[in-house]
C-alpha atoms as a PDB file:
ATOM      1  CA  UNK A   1      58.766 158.868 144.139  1.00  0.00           C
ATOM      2  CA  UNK A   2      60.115 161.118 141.444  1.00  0.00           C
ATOM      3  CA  UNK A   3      62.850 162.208 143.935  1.00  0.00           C
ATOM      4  CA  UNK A   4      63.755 159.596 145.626  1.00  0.00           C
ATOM      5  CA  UNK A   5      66.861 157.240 144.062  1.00  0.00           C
ATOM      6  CA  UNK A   6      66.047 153.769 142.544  1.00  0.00           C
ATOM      7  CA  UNK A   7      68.498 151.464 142.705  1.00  0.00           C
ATOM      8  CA  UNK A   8      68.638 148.146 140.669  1.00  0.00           C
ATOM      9  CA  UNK A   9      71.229 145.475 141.339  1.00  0.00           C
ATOM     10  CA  UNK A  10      71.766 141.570 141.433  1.00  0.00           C
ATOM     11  CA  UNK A  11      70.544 139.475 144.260  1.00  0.00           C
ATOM     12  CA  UNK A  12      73.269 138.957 147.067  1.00  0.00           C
ATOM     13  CA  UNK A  13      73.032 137.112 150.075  1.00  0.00           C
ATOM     14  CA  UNK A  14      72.161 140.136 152.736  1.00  0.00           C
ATOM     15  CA  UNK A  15      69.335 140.774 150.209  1.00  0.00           C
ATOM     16  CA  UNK A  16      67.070 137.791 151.686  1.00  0.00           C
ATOM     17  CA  UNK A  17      64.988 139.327 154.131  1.00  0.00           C
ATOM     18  CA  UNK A  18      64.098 142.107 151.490  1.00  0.00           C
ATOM     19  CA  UNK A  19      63.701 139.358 148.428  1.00  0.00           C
ATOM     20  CA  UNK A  20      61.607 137.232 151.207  1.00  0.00           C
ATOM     21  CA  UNK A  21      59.325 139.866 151.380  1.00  0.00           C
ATOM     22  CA  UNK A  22      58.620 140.713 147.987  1.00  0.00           C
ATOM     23  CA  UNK A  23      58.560 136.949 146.293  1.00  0.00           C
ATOM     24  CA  UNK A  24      56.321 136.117 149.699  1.00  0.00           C
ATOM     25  CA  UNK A  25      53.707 139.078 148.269  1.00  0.00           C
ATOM     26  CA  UNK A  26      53.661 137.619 144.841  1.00  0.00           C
ATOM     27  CA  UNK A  27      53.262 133.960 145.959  1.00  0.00           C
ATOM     28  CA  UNK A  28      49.841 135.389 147.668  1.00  0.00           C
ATOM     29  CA  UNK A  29      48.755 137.283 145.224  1.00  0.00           C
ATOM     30  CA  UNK A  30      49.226 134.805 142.575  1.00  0.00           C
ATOM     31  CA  UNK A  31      47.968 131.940 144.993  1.00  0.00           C
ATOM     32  CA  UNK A  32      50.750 129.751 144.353  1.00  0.00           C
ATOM     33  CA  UNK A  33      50.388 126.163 145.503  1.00  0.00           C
ATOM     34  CA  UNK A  34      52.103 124.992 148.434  1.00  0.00           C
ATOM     35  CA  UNK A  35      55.152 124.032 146.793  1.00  0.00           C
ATOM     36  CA  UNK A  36      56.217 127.356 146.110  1.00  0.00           C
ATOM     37  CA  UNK A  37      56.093 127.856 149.644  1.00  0.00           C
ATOM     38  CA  UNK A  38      58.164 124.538 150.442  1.00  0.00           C
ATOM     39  CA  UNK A  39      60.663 125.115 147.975  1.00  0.00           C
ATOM     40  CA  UNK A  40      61.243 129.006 148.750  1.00  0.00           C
ATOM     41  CA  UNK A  41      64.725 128.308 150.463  1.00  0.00           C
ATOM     42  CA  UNK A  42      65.869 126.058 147.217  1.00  0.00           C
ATOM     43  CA  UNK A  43      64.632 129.175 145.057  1.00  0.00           C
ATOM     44  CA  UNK A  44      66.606 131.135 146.847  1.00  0.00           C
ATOM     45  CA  UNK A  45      69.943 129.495 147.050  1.00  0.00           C
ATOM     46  CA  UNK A  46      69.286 128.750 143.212  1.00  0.00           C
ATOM     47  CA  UNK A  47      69.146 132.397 142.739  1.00  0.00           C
ATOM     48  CA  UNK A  48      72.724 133.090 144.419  1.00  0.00           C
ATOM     49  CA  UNK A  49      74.259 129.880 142.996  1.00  0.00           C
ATOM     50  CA  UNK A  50      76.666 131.471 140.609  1.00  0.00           C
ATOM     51  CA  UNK A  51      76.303 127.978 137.976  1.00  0.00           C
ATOM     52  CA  UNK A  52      72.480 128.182 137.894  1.00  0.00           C
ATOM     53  CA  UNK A  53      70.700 129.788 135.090  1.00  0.00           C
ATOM     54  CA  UNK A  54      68.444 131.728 137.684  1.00  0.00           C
ATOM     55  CA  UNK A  55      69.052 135.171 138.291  1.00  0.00           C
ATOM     56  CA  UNK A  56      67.448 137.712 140.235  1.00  0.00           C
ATOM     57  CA  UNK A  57      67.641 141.451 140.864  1.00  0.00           C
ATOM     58  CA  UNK A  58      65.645 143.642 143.411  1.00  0.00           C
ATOM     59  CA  UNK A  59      64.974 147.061 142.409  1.00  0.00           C
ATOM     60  CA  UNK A  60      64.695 149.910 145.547  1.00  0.00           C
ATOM     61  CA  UNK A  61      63.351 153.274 145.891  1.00  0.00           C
ATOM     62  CA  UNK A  62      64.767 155.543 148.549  1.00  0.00           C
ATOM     63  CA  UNK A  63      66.373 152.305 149.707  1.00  0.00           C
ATOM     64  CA  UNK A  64      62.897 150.581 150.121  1.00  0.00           C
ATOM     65  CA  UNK A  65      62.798 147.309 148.380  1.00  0.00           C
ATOM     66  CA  UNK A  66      60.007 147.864 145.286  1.00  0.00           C
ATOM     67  CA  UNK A  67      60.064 145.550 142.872  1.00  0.00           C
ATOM     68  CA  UNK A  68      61.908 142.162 141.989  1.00  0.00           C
ATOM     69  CA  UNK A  69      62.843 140.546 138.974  1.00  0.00           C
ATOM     70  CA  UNK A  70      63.960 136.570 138.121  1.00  0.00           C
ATOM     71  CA  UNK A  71      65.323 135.031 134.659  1.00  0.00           C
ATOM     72  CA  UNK A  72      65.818 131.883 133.952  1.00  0.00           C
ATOM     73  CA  UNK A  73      68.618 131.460 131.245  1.00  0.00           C
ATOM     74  CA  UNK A  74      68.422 128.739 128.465  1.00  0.00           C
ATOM     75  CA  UNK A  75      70.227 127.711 125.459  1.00  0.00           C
ATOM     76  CA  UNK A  76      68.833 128.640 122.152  1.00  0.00           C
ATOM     77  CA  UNK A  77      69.252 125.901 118.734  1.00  0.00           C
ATOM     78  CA  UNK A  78      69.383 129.279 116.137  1.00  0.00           C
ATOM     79  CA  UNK A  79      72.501 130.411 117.643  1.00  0.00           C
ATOM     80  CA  UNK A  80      75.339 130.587 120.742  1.00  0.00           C
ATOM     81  CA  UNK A  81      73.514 133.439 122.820  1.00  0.00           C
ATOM     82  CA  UNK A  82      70.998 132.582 125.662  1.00  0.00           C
ATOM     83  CA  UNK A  83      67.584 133.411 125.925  1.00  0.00           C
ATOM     84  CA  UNK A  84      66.539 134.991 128.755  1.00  0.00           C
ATOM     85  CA  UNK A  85      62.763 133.786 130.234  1.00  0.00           C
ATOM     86  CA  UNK A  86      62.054 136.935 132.431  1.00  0.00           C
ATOM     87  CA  UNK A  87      59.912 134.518 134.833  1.00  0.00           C
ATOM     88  CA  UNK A  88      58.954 136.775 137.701  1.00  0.00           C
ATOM     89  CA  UNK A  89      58.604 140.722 137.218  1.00  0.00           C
ATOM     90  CA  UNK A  90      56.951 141.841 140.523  1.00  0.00           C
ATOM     91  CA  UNK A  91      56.341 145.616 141.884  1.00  0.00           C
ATOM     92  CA  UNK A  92      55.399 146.031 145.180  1.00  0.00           C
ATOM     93  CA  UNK A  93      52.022 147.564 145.410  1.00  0.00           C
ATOM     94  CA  UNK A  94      53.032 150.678 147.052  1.00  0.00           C
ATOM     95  CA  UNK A  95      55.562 151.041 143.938  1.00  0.00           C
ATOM     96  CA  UNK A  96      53.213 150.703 141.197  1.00  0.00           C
ATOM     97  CA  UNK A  97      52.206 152.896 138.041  1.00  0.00           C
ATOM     98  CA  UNK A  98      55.901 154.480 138.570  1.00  0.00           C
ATOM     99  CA  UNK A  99      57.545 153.244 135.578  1.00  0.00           C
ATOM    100  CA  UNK A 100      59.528 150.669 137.886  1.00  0.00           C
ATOM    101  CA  UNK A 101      58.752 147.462 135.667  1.00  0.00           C
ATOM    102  CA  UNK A 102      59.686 148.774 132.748  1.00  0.00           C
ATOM    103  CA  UNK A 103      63.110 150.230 134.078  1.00  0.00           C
ATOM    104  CA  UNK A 104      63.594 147.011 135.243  1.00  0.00           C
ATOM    105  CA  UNK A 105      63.152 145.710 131.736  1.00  0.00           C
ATOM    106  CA  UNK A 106      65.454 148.485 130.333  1.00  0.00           C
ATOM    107  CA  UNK A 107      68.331 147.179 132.602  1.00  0.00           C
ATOM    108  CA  UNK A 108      67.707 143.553 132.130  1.00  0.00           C
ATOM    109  CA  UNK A 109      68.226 144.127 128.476  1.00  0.00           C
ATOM    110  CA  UNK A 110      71.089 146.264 129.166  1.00  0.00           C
ATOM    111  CA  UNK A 111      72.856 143.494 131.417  1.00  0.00           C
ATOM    112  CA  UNK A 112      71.234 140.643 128.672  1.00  0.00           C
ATOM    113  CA  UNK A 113      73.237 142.323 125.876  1.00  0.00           C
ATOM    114  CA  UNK A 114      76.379 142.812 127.855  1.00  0.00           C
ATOM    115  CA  UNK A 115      76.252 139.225 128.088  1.00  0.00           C
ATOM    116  CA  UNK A 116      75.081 137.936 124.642  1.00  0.00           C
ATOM    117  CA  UNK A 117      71.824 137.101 125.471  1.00  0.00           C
ATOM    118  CA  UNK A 118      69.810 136.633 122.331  1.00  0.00           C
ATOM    119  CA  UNK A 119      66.346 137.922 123.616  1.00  0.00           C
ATOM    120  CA  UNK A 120      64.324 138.459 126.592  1.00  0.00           C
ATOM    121  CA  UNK A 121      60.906 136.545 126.428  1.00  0.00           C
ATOM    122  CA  UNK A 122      57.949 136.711 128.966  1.00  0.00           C
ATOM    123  CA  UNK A 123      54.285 136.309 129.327  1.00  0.00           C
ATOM    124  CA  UNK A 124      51.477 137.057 131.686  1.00  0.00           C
ATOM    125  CA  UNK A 125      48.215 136.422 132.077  1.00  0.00           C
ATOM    126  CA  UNK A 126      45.683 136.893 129.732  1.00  0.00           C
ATOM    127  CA  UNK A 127      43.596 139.347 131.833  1.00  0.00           C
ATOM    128  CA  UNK A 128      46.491 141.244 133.407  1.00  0.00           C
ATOM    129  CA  UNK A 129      45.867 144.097 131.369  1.00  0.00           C
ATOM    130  CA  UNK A 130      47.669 146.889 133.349  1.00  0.00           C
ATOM    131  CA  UNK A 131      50.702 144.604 132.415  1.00  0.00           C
ATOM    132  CA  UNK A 132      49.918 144.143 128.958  1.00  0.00           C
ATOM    133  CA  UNK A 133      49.515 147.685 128.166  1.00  0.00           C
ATOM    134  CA  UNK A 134      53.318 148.416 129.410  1.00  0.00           C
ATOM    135  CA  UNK A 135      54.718 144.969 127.600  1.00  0.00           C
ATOM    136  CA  UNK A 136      52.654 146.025 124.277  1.00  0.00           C
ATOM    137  CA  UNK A 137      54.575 149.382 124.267  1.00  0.00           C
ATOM    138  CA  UNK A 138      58.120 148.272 125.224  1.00  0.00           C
ATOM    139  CA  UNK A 139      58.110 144.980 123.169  1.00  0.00           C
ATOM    140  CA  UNK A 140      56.914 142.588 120.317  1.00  0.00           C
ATOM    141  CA  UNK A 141      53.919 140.307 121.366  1.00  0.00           C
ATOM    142  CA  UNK A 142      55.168 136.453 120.624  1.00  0.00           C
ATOM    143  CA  UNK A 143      53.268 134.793 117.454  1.00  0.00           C
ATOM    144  CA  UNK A 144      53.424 131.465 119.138  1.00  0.00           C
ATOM    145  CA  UNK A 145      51.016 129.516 120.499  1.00  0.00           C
ATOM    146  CA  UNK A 146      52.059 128.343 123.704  1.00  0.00           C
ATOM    147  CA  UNK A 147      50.790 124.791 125.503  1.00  0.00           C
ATOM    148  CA  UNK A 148      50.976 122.706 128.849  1.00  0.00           C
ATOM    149  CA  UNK A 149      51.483 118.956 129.601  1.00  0.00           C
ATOM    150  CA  UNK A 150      51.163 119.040 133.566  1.00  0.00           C
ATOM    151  CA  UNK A 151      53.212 115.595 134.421  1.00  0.00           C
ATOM    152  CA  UNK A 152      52.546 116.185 138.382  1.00  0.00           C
END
Protein backbone atom coordinates (compact mmCIF):
# COMPACT_ATOMS: atom_id res chain seq x y z
CA UNK A 1 0.00 0.00 0.00
CA UNK A 2 3.09 2.05 0.62
CA UNK A 3 3.15 2.83 -3.16
CA UNK A 4 0.08 3.24 -4.14
CA UNK A 5 -1.53 7.11 -3.91
CA UNK A 6 -4.17 7.92 -1.19
CA UNK A 7 -6.38 10.35 -1.94
CA UNK A 8 -8.69 12.19 0.60
CA UNK A 9 -11.44 14.54 -0.50
CA UNK A 10 -15.09 15.74 0.36
CA UNK A 11 -18.09 13.69 -0.48
CA UNK A 12 -19.64 14.62 -3.99
CA UNK A 13 -22.48 13.25 -5.59
CA UNK A 14 -20.67 10.54 -8.11
CA UNK A 15 -19.11 9.35 -4.80
CA UNK A 16 -22.42 7.31 -3.75
CA UNK A 17 -21.90 4.01 -4.96
CA UNK A 18 -18.33 4.06 -3.31
CA UNK A 19 -19.72 5.87 0.13
CA UNK A 20 -22.72 3.12 -0.18
CA UNK A 21 -20.33 0.60 0.12
CA UNK A 22 -18.27 1.59 2.86
CA UNK A 23 -21.12 3.18 5.39
CA UNK A 24 -23.16 -0.27 4.27
CA UNK A 25 -19.86 -2.32 5.88
CA UNK A 26 -19.92 -0.29 9.01
CA UNK A 27 -23.73 -0.46 9.52
CA UNK A 28 -23.03 -4.48 9.65
CA UNK A 29 -20.35 -4.51 11.53
CA UNK A 30 -21.65 -2.25 14.10
CA UNK A 31 -25.21 -3.96 13.84
CA UNK A 32 -27.01 -0.87 13.48
CA UNK A 33 -30.77 -1.03 13.93
CA UNK A 34 -32.96 -0.87 11.09
CA UNK A 35 -33.26 2.70 10.97
CA UNK A 36 -29.93 3.27 9.86
CA UNK A 37 -30.79 1.24 7.05
CA UNK A 38 -34.18 3.23 6.33
CA UNK A 39 -32.73 6.47 6.67
CA UNK A 40 -29.42 5.76 4.52
CA UNK A 41 -30.73 7.92 1.49
CA UNK A 42 -31.60 11.00 4.07
CA UNK A 43 -27.90 10.45 5.44
CA UNK A 44 -26.77 10.77 2.35
CA UNK A 45 -28.38 13.78 0.86
CA UNK A 46 -27.63 15.36 4.42
CA UNK A 47 -24.07 14.75 3.71
CA UNK A 48 -24.08 16.72 0.21
CA UNK A 49 -26.53 19.38 1.47
CA UNK A 50 -24.17 22.29 1.48
CA UNK A 51 -26.42 24.06 4.81
CA UNK A 52 -26.17 20.87 6.93
CA UNK A 53 -23.62 20.51 9.56
CA UNK A 54 -22.78 16.90 8.20
CA UNK A 55 -19.82 16.39 6.31
CA UNK A 56 -18.19 13.54 4.89
CA UNK A 57 -14.96 12.62 3.12
CA UNK A 58 -13.88 9.20 1.57
CA UNK A 59 -10.33 8.46 1.63
CA UNK A 60 -8.87 6.03 -1.53
CA UNK A 61 -5.87 4.05 -2.12
CA UNK A 62 -4.78 3.40 -5.67
CA UNK A 63 -8.22 4.80 -6.42
CA UNK A 64 -9.95 2.05 -4.27
CA UNK A 65 -12.33 3.52 -1.84
CA UNK A 66 -10.64 2.68 1.91
CA UNK A 67 -11.87 4.44 4.47
CA UNK A 68 -14.69 7.12 5.20
CA UNK A 69 -15.06 9.78 7.52
CA UNK A 70 -18.43 11.96 8.81
CA UNK A 71 -18.57 15.19 11.21
CA UNK A 72 -21.22 16.60 12.48
CA UNK A 73 -20.61 20.42 13.15
CA UNK A 74 -22.09 22.24 16.26
CA UNK A 75 -21.92 25.50 17.90
CA UNK A 76 -19.81 25.85 20.93
CA UNK A 77 -21.06 28.51 24.20
CA UNK A 78 -16.96 29.27 25.06
CA UNK A 79 -16.50 30.87 21.81
CA UNK A 80 -17.52 31.60 17.80
CA UNK A 81 -15.64 28.43 16.30
CA UNK A 82 -17.49 25.04 15.78
CA UNK A 83 -16.80 21.90 17.20
CA UNK A 84 -16.39 19.25 15.10
CA UNK A 85 -18.04 15.59 16.43
CA UNK A 86 -15.94 13.22 14.14
CA UNK A 87 -19.07 10.70 14.24
CA UNK A 88 -18.05 7.96 11.84
CA UNK A 89 -14.21 7.12 11.16
CA UNK A 90 -14.41 3.81 9.18
CA UNK A 91 -11.42 1.84 7.27
CA UNK A 92 -12.27 -0.73 5.12
CA UNK A 93 -10.91 -3.97 6.33
CA UNK A 94 -8.65 -4.61 3.52
CA UNK A 95 -7.16 -0.97 4.40
CA UNK A 96 -6.43 -1.45 7.92
CA UNK A 97 -3.20 -1.11 10.22
CA UNK A 98 -1.95 1.37 7.26
CA UNK A 99 -1.99 4.53 9.05
CA UNK A 100 -5.25 5.52 6.99
CA UNK A 101 -7.38 6.67 10.14
CA UNK A 102 -5.08 8.68 11.46
CA UNK A 103 -4.25 10.55 8.08
CA UNK A 104 -7.67 11.01 7.93
CA UNK A 105 -7.56 12.71 11.29
CA UNK A 106 -4.47 14.79 10.22
CA UNK A 107 -6.55 16.28 7.29
CA UNK A 108 -9.73 16.74 9.15
CA UNK A 109 -7.83 18.94 11.49
CA UNK A 110 -6.13 20.54 8.70
CA UNK A 111 -9.55 21.41 6.86
CA UNK A 112 -11.15 22.05 10.78
CA UNK A 113 -8.56 24.82 11.29
CA UNK A 114 -8.87 26.32 7.88
CA UNK A 115 -12.28 26.82 8.90
CA UNK A 116 -12.17 27.88 12.61
CA UNK A 117 -13.23 24.91 14.04
CA UNK A 118 -12.48 24.95 17.72
CA UNK A 119 -11.74 21.14 18.24
CA UNK A 120 -12.35 17.81 16.90
CA UNK A 121 -14.04 15.44 19.52
CA UNK A 122 -14.82 11.64 19.15
CA UNK A 123 -15.31 8.48 21.03
CA UNK A 124 -15.48 4.78 20.53
CA UNK A 125 -16.20 1.99 22.23
CA UNK A 126 -14.87 0.99 25.29
CA UNK A 127 -13.37 -2.33 24.05
CA UNK A 128 -12.22 -1.11 20.64
CA UNK A 129 -8.81 -1.17 21.65
CA UNK A 130 -6.98 -1.25 18.24
CA UNK A 131 -8.76 2.22 18.01
CA UNK A 132 -7.88 3.44 21.25
CA UNK A 133 -4.30 2.79 20.96
CA UNK A 134 -4.11 5.17 17.67
CA UNK A 135 -6.64 7.97 19.38
CA UNK A 136 -4.40 7.75 22.75
CA UNK A 137 -1.29 8.67 20.63
CA UNK A 138 -2.71 11.36 18.28
CA UNK A 139 -4.98 13.07 20.91
CA UNK A 140 -6.12 14.03 24.53
CA UNK A 141 -8.61 11.46 26.10
CA UNK A 142 -11.91 13.67 27.20
CA UNK A 143 -12.24 14.05 31.22
CA UNK A 144 -15.96 13.99 30.89
CA UNK A 145 -18.26 11.68 31.79
CA UNK A 146 -20.56 11.14 29.11
CA UNK A 147 -24.52 9.88 29.55
CA UNK A 148 -27.71 8.74 27.53
CA UNK A 149 -31.47 9.53 27.85
CA UNK A 150 -32.88 7.21 24.95
CA UNK A 151 -36.41 9.17 24.25
CA UNK A 152 -37.35 6.46 21.38
Amino acid sequence: MAMESIEIGRLAAADRADWETLWQDNLRHFRAPEVAWSDLPVIWQRLLDPEAPLWGWLIRVGGRPAGLAHVVLRWHTFSAGHVALLEDLWIAPFARRQGLGERLIAHLAVEGRAAGWRRIEWETEADNHAAQRLYDRIAEPDPARRYRLPLG
